[in-house]
Structures are given as structure tokens and as C-alpha cells.
N, C-alpha and C. Protein backbone atom coordinates (compact mmCIF):
# COMPACT_ATOMS: atom_id res chain seq x y z
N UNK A 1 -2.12 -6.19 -13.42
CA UNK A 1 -0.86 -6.73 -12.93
C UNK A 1 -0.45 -5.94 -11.68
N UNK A 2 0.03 -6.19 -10.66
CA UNK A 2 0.40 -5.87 -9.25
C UNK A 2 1.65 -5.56 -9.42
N UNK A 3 2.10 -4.70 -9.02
CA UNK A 3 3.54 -4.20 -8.83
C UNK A 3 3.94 -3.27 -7.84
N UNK A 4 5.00 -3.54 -7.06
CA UNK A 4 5.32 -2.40 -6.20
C UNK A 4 6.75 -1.72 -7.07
N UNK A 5 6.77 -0.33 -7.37
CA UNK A 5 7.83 0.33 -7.78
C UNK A 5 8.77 1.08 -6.49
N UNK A 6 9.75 0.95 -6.84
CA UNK A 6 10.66 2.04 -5.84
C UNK A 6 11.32 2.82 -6.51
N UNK A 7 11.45 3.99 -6.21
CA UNK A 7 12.36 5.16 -6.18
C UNK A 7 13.16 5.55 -5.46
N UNK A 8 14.91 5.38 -5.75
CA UNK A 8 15.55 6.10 -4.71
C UNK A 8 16.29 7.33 -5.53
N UNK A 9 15.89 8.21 -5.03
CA UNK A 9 16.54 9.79 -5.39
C UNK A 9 18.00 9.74 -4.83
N UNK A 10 18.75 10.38 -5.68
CA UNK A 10 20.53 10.82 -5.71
C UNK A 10 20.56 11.23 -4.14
N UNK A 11 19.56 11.93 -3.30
CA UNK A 11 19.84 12.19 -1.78
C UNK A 11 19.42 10.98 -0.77
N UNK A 12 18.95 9.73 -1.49
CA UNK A 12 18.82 8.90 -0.63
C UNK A 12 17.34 8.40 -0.19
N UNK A 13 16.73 9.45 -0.35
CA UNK A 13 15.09 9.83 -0.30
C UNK A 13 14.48 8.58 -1.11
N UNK A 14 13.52 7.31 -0.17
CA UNK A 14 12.91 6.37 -1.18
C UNK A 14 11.46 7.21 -1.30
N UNK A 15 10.59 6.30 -2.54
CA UNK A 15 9.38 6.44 -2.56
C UNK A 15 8.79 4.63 -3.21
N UNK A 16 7.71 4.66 -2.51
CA UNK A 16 7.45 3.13 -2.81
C UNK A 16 6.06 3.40 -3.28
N UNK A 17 6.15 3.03 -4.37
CA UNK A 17 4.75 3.00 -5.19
C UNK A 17 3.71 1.53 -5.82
N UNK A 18 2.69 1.41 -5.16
CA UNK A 18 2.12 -0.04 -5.09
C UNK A 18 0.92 0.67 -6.62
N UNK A 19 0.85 -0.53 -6.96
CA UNK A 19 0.02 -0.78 -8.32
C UNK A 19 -0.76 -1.79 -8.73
N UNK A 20 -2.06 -1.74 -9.15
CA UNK A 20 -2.79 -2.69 -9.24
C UNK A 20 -3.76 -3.37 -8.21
N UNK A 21 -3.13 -3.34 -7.30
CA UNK A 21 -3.72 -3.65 -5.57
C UNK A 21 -5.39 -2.79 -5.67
N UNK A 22 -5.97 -3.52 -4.63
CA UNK A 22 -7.10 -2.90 -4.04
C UNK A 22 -7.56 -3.11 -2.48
N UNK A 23 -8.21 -1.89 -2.12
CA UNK A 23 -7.86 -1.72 -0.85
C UNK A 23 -6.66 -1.53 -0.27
N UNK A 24 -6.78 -2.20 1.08
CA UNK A 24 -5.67 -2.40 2.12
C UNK A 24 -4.43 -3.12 1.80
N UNK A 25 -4.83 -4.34 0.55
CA UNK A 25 -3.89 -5.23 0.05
C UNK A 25 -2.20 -4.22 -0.28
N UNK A 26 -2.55 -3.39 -0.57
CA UNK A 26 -1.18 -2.61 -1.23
C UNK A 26 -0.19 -2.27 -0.28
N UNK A 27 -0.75 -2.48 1.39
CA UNK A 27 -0.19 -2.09 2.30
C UNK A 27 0.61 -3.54 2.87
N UNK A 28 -0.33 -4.52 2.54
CA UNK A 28 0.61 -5.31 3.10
C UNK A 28 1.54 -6.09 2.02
N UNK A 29 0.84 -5.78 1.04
CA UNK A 29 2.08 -6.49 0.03
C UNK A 29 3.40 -5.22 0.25
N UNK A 30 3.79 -4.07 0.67
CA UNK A 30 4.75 -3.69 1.21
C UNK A 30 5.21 -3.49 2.14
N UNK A 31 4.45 -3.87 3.54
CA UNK A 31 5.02 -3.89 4.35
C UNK A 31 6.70 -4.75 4.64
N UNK A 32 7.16 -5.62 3.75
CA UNK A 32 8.09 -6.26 4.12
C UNK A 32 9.45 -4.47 3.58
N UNK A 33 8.79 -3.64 2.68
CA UNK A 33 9.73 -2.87 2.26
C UNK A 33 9.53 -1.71 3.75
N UNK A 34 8.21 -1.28 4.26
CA UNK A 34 8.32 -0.72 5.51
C UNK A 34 9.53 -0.75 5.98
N UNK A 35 9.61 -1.92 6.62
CA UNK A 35 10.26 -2.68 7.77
C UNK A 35 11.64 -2.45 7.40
N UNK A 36 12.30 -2.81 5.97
CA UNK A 36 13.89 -2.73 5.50
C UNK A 36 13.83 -1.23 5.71
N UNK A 37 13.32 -0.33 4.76
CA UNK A 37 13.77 1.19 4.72
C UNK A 37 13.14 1.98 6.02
N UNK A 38 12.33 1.84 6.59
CA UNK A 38 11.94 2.60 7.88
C UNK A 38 10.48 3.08 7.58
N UNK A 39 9.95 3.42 8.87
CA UNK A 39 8.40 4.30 8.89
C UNK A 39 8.13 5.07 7.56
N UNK A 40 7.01 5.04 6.85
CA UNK A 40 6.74 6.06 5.98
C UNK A 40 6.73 7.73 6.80
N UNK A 41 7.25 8.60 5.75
CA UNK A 41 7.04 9.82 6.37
C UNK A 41 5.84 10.45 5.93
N UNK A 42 5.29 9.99 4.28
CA UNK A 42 4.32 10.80 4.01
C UNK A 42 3.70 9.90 3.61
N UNK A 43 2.20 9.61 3.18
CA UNK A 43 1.54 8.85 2.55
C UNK A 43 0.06 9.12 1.50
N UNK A 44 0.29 8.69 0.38
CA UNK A 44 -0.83 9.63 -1.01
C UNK A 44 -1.74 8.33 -1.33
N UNK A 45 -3.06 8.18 -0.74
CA UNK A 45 -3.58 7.16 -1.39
C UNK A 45 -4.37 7.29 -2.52
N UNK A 46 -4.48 6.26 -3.20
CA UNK A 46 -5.15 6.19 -4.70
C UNK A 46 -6.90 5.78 -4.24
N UNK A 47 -7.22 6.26 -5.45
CA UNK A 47 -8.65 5.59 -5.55
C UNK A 47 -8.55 4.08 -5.35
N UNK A 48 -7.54 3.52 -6.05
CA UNK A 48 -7.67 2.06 -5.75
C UNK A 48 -7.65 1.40 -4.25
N UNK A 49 -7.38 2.39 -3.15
CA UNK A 49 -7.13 1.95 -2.09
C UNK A 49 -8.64 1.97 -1.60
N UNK A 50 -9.71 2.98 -1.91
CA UNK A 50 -10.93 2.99 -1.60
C UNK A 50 -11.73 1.94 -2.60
N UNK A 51 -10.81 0.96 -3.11
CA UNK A 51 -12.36 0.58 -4.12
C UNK A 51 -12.90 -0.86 -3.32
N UNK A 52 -13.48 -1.40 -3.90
CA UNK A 52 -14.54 -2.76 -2.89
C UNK A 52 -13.49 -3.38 -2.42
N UNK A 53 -13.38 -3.55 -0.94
CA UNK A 53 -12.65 -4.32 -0.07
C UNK A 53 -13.07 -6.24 -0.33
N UNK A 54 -12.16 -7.03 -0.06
CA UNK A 54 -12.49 -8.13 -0.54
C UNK A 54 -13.93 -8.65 0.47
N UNK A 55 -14.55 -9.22 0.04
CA UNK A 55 -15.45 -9.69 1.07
C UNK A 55 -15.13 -10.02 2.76
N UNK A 56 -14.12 -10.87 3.12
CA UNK A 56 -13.85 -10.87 4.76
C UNK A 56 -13.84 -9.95 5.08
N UNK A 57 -13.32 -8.37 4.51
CA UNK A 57 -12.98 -7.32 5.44
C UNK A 57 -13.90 -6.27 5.20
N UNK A 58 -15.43 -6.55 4.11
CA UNK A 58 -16.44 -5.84 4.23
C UNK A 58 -17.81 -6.56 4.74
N UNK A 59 -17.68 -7.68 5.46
CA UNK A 59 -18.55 -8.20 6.59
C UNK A 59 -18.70 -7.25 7.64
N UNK A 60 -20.05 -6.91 7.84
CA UNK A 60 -20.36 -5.77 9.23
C UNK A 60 -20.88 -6.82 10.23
N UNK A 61 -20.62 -6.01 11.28
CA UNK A 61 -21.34 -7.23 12.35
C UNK A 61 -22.62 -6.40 13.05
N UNK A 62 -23.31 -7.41 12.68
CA UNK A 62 -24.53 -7.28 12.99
C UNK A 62 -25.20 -8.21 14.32
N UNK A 63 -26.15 -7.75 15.15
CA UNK A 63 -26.85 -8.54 15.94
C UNK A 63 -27.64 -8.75 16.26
């Protein structure tokens, strides 16, 4: 199941936590939260962000 979690701490401080995703997908299923709260300051990726990219975006080009 896919989920993005948020955290906002008593000082205001978010943290946005994507779940389930693979690859790059986790980035754009939050980018719409980017954009509302501002630039990430820090960023922790998961194994899931390295695991098999969907096929379009692990095509090499060859010639």
C-alpha cells in the first residue's frame, strides 16, 4: 500500500515520509507537498528508492 505520511513537530518543522513507492515514484507522488511546504532541507533515502526502476526509466540507449 502507498502512502505518504507527514509530520509536523510543535516548532513547525515538517517531515514527509513516502511508503511503499519504488524508485523515483516516491518523489513525484510528493512533489505536490514540495511545492505547498517549501524545498526539502534534508533528504534519507530508502532501499526502496534503489529497487528495479519501472521499465521506461531502465531502457539504456544503445547504438
Amino acid at each position: 500500500m502507498k502512502t505518504i505520511e507527514i509530520t509536523v513537530t510543535p516548532n513547525g518543522q515538517t517531515k514527509v515520509e513516502t511508503k511503499g513507492f519504488e524508485g523515483t515514484s516516491c518523489r513525484q507522488a510528493s512533489a505536490f507537498l514540495e511545492q505547498a511546504l517549501g524545498p526539502r532541507t534534508h533528504e534519507q533515502l530508502k532501499s526502496d528508492f534503489y529497487a528495479a526502476q519501472p521499465e521506461e526509466q531502465q531502457t539504456a540507449t544503445s547504438v
